[in-house]
Structure formats: C-alpha cells, structure tokens
C-alpha atoms as a PDB file:
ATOM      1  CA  UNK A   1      73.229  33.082  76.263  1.00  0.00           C
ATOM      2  CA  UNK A   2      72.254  36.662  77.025  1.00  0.00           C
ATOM      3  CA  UNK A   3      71.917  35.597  80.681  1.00  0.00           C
ATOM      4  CA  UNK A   4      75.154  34.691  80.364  1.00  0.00           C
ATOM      5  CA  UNK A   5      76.245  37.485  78.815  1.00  0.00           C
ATOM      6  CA  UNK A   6      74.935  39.896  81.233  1.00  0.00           C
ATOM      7  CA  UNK A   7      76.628  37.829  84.150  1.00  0.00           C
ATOM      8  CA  UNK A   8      79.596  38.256  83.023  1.00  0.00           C
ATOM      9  CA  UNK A   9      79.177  42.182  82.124  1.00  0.00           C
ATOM     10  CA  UNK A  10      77.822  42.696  85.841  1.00  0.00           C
ATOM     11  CA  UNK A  11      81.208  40.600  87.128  1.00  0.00           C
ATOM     12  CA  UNK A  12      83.292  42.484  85.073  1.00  0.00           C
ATOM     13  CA  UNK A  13      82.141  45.957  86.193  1.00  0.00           C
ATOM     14  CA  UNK A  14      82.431  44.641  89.563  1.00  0.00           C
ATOM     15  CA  UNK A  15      85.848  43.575  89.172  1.00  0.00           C
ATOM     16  CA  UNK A  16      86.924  46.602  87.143  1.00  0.00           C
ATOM     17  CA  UNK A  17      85.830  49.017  89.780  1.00  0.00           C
ATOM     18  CA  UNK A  18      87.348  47.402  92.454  1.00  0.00           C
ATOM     19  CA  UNK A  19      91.466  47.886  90.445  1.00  0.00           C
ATOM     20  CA  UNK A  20      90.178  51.162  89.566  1.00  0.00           C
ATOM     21  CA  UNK A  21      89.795  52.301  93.226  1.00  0.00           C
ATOM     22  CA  UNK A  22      92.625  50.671  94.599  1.00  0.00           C
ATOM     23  CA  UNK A  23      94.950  52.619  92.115  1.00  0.00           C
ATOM     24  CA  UNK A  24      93.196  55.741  93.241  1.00  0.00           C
ATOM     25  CA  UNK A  25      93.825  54.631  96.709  1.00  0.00           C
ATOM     26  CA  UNK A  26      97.540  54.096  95.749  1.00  0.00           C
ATOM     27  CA  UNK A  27      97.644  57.513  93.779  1.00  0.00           C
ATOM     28  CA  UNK A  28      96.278  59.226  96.697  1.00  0.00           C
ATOM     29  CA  UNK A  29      98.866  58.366  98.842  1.00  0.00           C
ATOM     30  CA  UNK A  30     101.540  59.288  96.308  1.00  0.00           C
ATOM     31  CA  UNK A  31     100.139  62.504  96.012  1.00  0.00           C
ATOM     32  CA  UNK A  32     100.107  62.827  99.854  1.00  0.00           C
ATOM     33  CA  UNK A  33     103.227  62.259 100.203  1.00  0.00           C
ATOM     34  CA  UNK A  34     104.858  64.308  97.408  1.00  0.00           C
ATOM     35  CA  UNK A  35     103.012  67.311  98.523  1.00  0.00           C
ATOM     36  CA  UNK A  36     104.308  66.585 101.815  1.00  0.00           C
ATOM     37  CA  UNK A  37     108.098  66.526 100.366  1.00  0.00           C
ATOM     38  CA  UNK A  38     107.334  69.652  98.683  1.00  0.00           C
ATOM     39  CA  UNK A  39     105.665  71.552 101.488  1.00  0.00           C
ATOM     40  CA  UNK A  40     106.531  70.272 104.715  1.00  0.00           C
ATOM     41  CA  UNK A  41     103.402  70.513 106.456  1.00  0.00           C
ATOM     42  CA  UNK A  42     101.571  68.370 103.666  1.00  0.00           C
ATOM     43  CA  UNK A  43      99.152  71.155 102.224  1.00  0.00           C
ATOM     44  CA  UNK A  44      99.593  71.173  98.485  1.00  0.00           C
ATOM     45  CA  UNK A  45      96.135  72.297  96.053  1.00  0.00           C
ATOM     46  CA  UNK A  46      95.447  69.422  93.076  1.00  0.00           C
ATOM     47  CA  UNK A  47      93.091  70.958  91.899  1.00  0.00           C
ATOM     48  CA  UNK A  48      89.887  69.562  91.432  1.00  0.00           C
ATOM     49  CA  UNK A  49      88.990  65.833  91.397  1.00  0.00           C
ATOM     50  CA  UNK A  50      86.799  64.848  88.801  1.00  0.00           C
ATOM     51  CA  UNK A  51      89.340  62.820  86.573  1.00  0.00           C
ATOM     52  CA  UNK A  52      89.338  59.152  85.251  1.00  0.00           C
ATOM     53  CA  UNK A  53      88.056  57.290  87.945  1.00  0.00           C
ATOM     54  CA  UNK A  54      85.259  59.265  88.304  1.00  0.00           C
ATOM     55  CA  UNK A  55      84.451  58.923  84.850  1.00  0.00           C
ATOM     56  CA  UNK A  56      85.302  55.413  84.866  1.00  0.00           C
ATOM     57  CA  UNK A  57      83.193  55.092  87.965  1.00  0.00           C
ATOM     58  CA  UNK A  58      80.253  55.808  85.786  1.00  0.00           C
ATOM     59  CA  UNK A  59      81.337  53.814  82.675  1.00  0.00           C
ATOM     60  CA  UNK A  60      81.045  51.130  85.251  1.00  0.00           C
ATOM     61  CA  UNK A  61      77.630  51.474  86.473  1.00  0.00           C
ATOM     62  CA  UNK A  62      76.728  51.599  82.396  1.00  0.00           C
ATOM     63  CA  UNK A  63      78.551  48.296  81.613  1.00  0.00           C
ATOM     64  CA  UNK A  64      76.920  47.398  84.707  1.00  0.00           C
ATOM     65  CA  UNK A  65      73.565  48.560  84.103  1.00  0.00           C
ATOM     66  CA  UNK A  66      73.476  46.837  80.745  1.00  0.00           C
ATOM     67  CA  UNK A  67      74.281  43.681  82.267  1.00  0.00           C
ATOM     68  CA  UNK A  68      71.718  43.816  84.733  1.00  0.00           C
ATOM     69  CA  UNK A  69      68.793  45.040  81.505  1.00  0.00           C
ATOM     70  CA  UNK A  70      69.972  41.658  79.875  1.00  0.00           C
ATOM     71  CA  UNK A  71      69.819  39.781  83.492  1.00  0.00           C
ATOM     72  CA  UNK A  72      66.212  41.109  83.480  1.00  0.00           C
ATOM     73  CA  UNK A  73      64.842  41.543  80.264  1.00  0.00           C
ATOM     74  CA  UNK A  74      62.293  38.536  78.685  1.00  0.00           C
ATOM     75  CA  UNK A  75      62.923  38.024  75.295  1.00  0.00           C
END
C-alpha cells in the first residue's frame, strides 16, 4: 500500500508540473503580447519572476520527493 501510495504521489507531481508549465507558457505569451500592445516595440519590465510556479515548482519536487522516500523506504 505505501508503494502504492508513493506511485501515485510521484505521478501526480509529474502530472501537476507539466499543467503548471504549460499555463506559464500560455501566460508568457500573454504577457508578450500585451506589452507589445502597450509599447510597440515589445519591451515592457514585469518585474521579477519568482511567483507561483516557481514555488509550485518546488512544492512539486516535495510531493515528489516524498513519493519517491515511500518508493524506497523498507518498512
């Protein structure tokens, strides 16, 4: 059961990080393309990046890292 259990954690980090980055991806390019209808040579200052999916980025590799100490751990 914990086999199991860590499985499925791994998978669902896996899966979660790969929606995660493709709305990044897709916010990116909104972003881009605002700041290019704003200023028209496309040059527009966010600010700095660290936001959710860098945090969730490493929530993932926890969830993920968990899974992988009940993969591996005996009981």
């Amino acid at each position: 059961m914990r086999n199991l259990l860590g499985y499925f954690l791994i998978a669902q980090a896996i899966m979660t990080g790969i929606i995660v980055y493709s709305i990044f991806q897709l916010s990116d390019s909104i972003k881009a393309s605002a700041a290019y209808v704003v200023s028209k040579n496309g040059q527009l200052s966010w600010g700095m990046e660290f936001g959710m999916p860098t945090f969730a980025l490493f929530l993932l590799i926890a969830v993920a890292g968990l899974g992988i100490y009940l993969v591996v751990m005996k009981k």
